[in-house]
PDB file of N, CA and C in Angstrom:
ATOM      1  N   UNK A   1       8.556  12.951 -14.018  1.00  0.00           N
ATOM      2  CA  UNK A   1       8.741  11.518 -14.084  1.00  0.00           C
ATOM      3  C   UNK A   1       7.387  10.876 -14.350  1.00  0.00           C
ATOM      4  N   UNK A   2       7.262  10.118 -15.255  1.00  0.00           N
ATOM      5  CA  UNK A   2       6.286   9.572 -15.710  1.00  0.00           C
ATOM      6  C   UNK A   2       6.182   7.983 -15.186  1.00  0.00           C
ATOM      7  N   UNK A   3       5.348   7.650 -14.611  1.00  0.00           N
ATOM      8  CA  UNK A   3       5.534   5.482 -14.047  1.00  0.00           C
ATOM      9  C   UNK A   3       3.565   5.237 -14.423  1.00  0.00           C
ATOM     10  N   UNK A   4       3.748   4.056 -14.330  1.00  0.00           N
ATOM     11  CA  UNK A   4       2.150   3.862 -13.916  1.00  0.00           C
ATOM     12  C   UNK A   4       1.039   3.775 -13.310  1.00  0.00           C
ATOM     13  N   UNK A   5       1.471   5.023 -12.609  1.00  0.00           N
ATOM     14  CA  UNK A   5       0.768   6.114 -11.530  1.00  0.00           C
ATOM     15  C   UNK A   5       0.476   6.933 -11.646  1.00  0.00           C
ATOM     16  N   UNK A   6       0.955   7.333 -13.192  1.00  0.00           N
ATOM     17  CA  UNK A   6       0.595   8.609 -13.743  1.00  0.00           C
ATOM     18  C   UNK A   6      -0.333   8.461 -14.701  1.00  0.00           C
ATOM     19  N   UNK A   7      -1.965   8.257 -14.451  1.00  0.00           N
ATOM     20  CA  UNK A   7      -3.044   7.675 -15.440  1.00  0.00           C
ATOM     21  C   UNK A   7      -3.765   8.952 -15.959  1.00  0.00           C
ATOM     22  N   UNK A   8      -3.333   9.848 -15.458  1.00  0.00           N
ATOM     23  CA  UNK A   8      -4.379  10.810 -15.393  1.00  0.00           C
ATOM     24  C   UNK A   8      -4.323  11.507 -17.389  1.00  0.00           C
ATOM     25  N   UNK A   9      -5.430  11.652 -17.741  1.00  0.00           N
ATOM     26  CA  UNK A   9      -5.728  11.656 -18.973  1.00  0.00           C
ATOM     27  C   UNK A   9      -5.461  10.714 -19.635  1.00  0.00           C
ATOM     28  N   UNK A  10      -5.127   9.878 -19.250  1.00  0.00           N
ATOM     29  CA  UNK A  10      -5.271   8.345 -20.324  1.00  0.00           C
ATOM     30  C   UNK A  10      -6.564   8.007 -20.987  1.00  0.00           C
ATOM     31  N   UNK A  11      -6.053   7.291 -21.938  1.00  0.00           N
ATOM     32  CA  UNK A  11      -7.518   7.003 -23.022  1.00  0.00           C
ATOM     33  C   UNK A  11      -7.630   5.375 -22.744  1.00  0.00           C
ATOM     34  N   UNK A  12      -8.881   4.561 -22.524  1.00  0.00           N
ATOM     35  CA  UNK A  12      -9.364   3.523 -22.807  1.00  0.00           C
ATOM     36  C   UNK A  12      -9.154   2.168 -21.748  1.00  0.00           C
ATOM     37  N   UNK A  13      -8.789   3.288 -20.663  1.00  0.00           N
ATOM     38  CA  UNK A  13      -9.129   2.547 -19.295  1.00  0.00           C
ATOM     39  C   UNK A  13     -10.323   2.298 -19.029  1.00  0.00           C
ATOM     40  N   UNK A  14     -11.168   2.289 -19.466  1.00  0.00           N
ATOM     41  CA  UNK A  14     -12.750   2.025 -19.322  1.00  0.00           C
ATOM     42  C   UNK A  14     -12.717   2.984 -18.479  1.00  0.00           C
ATOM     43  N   UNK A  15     -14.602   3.179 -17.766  1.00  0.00           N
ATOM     44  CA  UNK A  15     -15.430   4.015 -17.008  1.00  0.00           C
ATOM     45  C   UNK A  15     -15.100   3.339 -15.438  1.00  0.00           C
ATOM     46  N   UNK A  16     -14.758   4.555 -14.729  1.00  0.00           N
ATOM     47  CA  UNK A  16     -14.799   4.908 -13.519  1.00  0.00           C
ATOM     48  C   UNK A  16     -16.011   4.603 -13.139  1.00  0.00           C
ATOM     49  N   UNK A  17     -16.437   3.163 -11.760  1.00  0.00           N
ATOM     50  CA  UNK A  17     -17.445   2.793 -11.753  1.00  0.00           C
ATOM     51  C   UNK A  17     -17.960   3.369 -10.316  1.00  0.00           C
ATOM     52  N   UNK A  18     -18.228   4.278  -9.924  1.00  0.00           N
ATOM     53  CA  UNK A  18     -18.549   4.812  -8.336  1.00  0.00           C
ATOM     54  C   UNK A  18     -19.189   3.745  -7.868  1.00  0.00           C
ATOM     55  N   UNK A  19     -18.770   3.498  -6.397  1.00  0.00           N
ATOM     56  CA  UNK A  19     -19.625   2.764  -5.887  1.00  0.00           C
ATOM     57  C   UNK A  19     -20.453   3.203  -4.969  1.00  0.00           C
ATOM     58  N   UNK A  20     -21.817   3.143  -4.732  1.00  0.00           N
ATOM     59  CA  UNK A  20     -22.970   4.132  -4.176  1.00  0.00           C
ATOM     60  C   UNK A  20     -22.519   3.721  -2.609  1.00  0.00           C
ATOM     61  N   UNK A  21     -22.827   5.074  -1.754  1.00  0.00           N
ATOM     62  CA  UNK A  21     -22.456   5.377  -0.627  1.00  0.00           C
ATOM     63  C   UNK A  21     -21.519   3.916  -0.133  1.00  0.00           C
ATOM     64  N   UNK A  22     -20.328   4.097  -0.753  1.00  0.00           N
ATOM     65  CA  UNK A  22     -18.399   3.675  -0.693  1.00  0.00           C
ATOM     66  C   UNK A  22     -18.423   3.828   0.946  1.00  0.00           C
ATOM     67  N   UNK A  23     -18.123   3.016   1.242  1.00  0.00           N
ATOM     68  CA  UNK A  23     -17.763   3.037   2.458  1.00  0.00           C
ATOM     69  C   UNK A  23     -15.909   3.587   2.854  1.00  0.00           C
ATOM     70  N   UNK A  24     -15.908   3.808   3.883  1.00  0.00           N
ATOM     71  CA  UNK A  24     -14.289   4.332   3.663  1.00  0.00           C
ATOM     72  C   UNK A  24     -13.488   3.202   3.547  1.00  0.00           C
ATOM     73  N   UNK A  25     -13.817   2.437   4.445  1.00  0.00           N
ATOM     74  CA  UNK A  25     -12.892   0.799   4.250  1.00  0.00           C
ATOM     75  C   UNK A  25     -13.833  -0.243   4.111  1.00  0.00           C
ATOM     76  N   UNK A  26     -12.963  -1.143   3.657  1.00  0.00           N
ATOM     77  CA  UNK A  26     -14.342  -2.167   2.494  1.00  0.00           C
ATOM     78  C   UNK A  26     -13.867  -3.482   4.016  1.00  0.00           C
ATOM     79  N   UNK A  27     -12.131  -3.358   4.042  1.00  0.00           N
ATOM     80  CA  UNK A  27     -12.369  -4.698   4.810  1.00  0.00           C
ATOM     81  C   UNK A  27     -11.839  -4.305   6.108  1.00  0.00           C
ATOM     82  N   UNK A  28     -11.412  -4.658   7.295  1.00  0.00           N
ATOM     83  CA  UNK A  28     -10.832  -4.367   8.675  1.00  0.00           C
ATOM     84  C   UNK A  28      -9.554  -4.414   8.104  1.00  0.00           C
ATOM     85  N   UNK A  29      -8.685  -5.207   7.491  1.00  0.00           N
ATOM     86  CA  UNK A  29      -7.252  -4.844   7.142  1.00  0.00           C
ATOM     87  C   UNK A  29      -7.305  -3.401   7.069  1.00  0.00           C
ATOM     88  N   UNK A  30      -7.748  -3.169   5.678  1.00  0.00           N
ATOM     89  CA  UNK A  30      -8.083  -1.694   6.001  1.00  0.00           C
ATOM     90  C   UNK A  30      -7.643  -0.871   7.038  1.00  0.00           C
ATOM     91  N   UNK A  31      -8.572  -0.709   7.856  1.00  0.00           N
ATOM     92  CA  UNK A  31      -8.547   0.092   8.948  1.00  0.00           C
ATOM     93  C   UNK A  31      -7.350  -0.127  10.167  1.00  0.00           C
ATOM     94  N   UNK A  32      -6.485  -1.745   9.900  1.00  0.00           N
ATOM     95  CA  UNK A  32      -5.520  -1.310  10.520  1.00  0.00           C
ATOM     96  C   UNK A  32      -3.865  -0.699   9.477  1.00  0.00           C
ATOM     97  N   UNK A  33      -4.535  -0.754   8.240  1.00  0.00           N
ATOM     98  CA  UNK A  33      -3.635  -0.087   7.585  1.00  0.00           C
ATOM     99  C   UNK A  33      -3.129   1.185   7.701  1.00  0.00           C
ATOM    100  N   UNK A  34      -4.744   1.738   7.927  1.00  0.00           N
ATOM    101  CA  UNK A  34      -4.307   3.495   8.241  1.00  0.00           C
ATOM    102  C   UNK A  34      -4.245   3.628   9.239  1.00  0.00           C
ATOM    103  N   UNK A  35      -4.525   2.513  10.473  1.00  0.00           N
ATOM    104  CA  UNK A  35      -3.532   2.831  11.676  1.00  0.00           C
ATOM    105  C   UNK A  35      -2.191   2.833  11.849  1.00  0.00           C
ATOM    106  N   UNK A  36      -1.553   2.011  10.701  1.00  0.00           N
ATOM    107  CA  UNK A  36      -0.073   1.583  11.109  1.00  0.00           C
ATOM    108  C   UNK A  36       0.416   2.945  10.139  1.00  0.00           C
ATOM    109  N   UNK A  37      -0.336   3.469   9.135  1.00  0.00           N
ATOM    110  CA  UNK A  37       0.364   4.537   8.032  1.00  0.00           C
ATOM    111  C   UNK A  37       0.795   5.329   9.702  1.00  0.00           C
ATOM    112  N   UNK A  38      -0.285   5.890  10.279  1.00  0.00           N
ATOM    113  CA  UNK A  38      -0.235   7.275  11.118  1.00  0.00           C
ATOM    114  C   UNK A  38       0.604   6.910  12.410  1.00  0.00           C
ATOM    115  N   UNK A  39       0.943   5.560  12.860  1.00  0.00           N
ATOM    116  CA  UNK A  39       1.718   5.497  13.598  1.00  0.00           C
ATOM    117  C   UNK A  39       3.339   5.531  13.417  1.00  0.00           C
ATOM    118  N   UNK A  40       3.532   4.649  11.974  1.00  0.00           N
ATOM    119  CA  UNK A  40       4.732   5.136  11.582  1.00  0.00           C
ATOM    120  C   UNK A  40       5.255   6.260  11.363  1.00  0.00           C
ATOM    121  N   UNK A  41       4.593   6.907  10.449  1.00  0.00           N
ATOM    122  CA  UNK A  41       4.771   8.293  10.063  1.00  0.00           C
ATOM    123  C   UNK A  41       4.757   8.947  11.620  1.00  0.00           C
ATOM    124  N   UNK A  42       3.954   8.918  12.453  1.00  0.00           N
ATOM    125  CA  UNK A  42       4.177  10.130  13.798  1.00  0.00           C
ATOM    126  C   UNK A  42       5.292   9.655  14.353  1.00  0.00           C
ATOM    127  N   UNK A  43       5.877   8.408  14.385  1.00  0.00           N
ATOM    128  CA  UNK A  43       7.052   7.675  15.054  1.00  0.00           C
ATOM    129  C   UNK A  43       8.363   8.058  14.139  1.00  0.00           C
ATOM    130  N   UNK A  44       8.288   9.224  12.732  1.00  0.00           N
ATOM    131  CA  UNK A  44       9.379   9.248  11.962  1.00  0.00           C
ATOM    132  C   UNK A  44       9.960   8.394  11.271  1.00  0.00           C
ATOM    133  N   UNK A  45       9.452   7.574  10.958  1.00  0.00           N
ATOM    134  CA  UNK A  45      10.066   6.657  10.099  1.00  0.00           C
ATOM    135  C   UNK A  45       9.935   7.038   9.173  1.00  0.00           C
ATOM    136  N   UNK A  46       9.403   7.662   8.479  1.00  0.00           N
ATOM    137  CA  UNK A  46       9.199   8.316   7.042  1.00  0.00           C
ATOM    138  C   UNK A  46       8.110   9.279   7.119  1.00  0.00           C
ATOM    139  N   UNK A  47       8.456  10.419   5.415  1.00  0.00           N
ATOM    140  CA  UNK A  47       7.732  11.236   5.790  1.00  0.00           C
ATOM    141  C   UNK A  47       6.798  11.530   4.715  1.00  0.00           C
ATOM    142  N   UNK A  48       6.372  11.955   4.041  1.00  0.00           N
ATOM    143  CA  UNK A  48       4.512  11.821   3.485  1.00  0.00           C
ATOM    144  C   UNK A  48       5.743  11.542   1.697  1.00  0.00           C
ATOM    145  N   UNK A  49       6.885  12.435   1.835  1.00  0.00           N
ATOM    146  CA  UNK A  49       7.568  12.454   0.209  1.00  0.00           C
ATOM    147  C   UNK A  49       7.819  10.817   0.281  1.00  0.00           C
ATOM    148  N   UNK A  50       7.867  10.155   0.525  1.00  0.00           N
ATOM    149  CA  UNK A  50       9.203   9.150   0.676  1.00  0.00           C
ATOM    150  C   UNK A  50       7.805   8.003   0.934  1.00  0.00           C
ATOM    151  N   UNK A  51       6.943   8.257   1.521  1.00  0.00           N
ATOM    152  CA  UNK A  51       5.689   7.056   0.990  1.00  0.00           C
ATOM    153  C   UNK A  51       5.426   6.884  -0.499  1.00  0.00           C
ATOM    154  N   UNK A  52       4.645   8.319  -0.700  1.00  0.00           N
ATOM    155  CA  UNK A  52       4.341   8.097  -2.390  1.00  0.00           C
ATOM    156  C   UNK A  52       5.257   8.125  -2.879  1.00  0.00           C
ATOM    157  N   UNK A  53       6.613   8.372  -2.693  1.00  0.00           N
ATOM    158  CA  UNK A  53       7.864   7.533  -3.344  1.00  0.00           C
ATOM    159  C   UNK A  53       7.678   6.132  -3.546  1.00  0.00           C
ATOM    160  N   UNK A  54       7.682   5.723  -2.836  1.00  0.00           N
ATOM    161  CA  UNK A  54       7.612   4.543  -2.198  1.00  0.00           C
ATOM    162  C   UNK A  54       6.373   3.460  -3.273  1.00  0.00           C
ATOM    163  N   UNK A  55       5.250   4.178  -3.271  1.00  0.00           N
ATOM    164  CA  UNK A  55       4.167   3.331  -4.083  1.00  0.00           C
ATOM    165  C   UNK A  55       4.617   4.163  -5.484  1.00  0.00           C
ATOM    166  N   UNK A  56       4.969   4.569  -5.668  1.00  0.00           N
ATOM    167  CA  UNK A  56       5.718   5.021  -7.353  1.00  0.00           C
ATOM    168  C   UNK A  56       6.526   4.241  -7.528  1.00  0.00           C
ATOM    169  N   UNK A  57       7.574   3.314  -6.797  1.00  0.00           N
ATOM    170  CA  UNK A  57       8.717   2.661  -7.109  1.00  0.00           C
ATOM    171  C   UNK A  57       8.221   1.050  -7.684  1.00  0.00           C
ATOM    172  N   UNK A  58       6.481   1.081  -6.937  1.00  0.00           N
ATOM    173  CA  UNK A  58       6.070  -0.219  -6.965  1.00  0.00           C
ATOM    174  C   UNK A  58       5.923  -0.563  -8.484  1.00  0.00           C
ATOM    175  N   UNK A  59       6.404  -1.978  -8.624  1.00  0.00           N
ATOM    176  CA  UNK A  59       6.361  -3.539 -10.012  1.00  0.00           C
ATOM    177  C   UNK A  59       5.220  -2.723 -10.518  1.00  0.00           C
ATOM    178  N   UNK A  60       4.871  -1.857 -11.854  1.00  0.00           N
ATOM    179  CA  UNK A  60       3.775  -1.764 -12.553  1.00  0.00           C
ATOM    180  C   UNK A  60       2.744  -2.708 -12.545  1.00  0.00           C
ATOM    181  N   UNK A  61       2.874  -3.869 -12.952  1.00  0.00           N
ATOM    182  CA  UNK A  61       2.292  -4.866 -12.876  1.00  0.00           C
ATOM    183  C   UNK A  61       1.265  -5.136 -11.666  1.00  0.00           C
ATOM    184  N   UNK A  62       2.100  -5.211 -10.345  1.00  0.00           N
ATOM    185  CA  UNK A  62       1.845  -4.954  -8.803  1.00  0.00           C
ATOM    186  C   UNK A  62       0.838  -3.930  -9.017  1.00  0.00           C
ATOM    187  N   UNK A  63       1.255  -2.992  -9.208  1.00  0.00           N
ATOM    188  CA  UNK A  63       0.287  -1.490  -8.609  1.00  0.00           C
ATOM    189  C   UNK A  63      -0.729  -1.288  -9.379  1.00  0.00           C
ATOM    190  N   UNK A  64      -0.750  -1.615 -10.967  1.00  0.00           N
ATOM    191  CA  UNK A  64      -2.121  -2.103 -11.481  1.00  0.00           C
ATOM    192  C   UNK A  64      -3.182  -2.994 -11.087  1.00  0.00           C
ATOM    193  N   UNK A  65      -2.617  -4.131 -10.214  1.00  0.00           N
ATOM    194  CA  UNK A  65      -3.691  -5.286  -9.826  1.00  0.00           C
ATOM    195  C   UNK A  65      -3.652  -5.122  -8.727  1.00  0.00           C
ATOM    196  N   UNK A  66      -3.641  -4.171  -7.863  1.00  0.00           N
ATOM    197  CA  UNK A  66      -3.838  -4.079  -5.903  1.00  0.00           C
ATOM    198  C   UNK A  66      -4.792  -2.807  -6.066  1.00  0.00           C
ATOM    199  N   UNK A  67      -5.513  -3.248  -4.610  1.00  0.00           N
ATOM    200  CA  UNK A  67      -6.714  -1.631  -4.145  1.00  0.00           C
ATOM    201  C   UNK A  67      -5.012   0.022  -3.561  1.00  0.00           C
ATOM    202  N   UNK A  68      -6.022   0.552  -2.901  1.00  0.00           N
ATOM    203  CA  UNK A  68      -5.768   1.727  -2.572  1.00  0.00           C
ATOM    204  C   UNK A  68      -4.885   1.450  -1.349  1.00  0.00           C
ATOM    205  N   UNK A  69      -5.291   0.590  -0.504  1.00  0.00           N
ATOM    206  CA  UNK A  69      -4.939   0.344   0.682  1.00  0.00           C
ATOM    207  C   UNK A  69      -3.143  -0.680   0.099  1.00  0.00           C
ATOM    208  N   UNK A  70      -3.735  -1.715  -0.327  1.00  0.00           N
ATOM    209  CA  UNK A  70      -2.619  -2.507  -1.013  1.00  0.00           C
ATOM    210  C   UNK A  70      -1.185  -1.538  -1.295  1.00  0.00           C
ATOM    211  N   UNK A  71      -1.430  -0.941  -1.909  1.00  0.00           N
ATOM    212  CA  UNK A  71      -0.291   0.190  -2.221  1.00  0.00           C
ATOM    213  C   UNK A  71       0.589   0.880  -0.811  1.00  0.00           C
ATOM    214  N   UNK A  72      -0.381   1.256  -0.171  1.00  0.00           N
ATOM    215  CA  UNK A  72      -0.126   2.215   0.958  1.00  0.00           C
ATOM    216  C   UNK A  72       0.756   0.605   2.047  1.00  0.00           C
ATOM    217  N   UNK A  73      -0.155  -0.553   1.742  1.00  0.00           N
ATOM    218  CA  UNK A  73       0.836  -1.606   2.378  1.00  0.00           C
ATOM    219  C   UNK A  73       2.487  -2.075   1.770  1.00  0.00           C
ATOM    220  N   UNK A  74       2.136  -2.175   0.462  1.00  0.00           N
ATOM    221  CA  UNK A  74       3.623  -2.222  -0.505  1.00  0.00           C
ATOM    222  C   UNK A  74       4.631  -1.202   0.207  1.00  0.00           C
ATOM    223  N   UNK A  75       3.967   0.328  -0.176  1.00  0.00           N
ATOM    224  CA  UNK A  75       4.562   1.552   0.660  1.00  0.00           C
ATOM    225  C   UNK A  75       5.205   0.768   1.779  1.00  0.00           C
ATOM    226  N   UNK A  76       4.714   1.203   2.861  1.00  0.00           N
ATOM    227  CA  UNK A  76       5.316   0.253   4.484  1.00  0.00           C
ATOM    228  C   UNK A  76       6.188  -0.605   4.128  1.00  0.00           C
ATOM    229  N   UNK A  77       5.898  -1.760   3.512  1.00  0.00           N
ATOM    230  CA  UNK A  77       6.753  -2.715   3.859  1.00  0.00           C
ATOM    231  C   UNK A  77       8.464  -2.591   3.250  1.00  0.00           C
ATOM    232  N   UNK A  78       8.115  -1.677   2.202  1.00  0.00           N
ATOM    233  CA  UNK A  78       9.406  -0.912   1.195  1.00  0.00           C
ATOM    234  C   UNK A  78      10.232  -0.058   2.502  1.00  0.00           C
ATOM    235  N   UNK A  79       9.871   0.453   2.715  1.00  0.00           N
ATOM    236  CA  UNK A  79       9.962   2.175   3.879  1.00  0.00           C
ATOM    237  C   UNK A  79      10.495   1.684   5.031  1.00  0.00           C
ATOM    238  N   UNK A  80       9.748  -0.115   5.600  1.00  0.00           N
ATOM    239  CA  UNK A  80      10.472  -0.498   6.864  1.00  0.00           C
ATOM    240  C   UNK A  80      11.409  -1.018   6.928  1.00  0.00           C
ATOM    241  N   UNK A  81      11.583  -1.926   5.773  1.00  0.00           N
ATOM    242  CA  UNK A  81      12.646  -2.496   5.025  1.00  0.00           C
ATOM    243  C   UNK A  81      13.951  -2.283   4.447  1.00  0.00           C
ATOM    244  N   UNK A  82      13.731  -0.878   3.949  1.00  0.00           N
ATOM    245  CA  UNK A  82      14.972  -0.098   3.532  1.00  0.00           C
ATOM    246  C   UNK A  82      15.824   0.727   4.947  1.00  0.00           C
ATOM    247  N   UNK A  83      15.106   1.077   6.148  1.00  0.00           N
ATOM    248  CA  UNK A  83      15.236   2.066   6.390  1.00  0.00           C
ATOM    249  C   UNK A  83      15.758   1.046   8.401  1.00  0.00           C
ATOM    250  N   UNK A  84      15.851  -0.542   7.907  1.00  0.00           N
ATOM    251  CA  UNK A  84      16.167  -0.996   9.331  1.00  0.00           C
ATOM    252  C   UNK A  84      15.116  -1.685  10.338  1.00  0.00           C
ATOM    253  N   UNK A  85      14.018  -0.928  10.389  1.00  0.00           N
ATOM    254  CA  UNK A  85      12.828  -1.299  10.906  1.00  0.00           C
ATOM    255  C   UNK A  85      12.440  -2.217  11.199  1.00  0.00           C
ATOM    256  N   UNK A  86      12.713  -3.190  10.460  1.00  0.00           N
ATOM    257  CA  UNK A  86      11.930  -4.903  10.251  1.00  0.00           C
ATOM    258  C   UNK A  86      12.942  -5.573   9.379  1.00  0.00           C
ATOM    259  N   UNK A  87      12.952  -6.554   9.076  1.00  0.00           N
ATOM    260  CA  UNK A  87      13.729  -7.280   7.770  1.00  0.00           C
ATOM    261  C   UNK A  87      12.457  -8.065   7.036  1.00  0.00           C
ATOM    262  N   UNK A  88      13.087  -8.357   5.827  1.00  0.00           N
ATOM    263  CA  UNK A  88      12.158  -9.139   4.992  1.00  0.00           C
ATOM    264  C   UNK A  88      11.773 -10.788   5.620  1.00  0.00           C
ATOM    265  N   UNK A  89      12.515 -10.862   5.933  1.00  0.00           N
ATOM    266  CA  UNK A  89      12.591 -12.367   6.690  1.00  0.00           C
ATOM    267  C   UNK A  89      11.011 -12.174   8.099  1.00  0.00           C
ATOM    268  N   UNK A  90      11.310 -11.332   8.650  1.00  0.00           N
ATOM    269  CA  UNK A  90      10.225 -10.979   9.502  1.00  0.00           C
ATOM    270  C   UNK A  90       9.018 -10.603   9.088  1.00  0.00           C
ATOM    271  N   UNK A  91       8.658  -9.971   8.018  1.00  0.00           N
ATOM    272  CA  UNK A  91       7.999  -9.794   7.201  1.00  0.00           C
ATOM    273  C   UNK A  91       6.962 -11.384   6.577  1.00  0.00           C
ATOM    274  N   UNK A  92       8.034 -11.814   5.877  1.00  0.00           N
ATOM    275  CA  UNK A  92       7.346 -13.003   5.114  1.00  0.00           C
ATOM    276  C   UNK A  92       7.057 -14.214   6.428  1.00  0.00           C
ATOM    277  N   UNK A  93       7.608 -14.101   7.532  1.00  0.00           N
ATOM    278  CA  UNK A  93       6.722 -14.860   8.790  1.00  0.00           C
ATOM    279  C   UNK A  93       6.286 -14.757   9.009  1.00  0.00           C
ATOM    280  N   UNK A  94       5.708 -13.165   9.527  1.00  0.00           N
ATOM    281  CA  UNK A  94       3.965 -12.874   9.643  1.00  0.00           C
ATOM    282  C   UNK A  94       3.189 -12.769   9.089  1.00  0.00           C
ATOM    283  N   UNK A  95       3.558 -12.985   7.404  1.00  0.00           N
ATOM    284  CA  UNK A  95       2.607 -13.569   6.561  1.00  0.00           C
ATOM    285  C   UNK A  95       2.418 -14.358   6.477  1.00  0.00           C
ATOM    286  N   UNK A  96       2.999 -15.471   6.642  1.00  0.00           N
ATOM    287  CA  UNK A  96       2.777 -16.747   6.837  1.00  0.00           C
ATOM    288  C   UNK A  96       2.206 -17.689   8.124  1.00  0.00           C
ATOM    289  N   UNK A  97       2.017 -16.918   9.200  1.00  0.00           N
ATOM    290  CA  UNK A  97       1.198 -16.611  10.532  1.00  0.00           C
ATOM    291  C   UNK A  97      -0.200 -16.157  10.021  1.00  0.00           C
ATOM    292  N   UNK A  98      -0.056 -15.262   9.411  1.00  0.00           N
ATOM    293  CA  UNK A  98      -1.737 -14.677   9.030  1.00  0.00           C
ATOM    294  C   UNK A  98      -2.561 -15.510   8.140  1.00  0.00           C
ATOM    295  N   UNK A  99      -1.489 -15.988   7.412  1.00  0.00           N
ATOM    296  CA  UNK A  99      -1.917 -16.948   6.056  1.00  0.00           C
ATOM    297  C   UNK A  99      -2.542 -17.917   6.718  1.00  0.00           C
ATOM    298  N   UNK A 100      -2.264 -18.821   8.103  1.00  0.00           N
ATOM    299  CA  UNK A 100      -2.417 -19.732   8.548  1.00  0.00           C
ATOM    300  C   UNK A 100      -3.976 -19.711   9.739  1.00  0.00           C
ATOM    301  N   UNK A 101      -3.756 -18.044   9.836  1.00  0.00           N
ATOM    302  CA  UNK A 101      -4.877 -17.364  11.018  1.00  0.00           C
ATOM    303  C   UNK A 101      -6.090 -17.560  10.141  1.00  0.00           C
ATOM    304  N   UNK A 102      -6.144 -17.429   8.611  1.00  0.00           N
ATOM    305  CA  UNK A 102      -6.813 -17.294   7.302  1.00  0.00           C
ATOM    306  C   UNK A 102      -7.607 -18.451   7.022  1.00  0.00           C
ATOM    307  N   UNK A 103      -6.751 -19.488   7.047  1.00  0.00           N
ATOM    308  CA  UNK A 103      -6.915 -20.988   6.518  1.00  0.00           C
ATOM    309  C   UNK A 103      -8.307 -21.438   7.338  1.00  0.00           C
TER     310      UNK A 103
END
């Protein structure tokens, strides 16, 4: 299956720009991202196939213009959503709580 996740040997994506000693996480979201990956996942809610399912299913569009972490959040919110966990409605309130924590 081929999506736009599958870059590998592509021509004229421009140069891969390393960034000198990359830190592992750029922002604290971050870091509670890969807390919530390892808590879900140890709690069974899903299992490592059915994430990168999950960011493969993501809007091309979407998964071209988000980081590393972004994805792995798309992931979650797909995974909690489908599967009972949360509803979308709950979802778009605590974004709109954070949005406001932001302001």
């Amino acid at each position: 299956m081929n999506g736009i996740h599958d870059l590998g040997g592509m021509d004229g994506l421009g140069p891969v720009k390393a960034e000198q000693n990359e830190p592992v996480f750029h922002d604290e979201w971050e870091k509670r991202m890969m807390g919530m990956f390892v808590s879900c996942f140890a709690g069974g809610h899903y299992n490592v196939d059915e994430f990168r399912h999950a960011i493969e299913r993501m809007d091309p569009a979407h998964y071209l213009e988000s980081s590393y972490y972004e994805h792995w959040l798309s992931s979650l919110e797909t995974l909690l959503t489908e599967k009972g966990v949360v509803t979308q409605d709950e979802l778009d309130e605590r974004k709109k709580h954070i949005a406001m924590e932001d302001a």
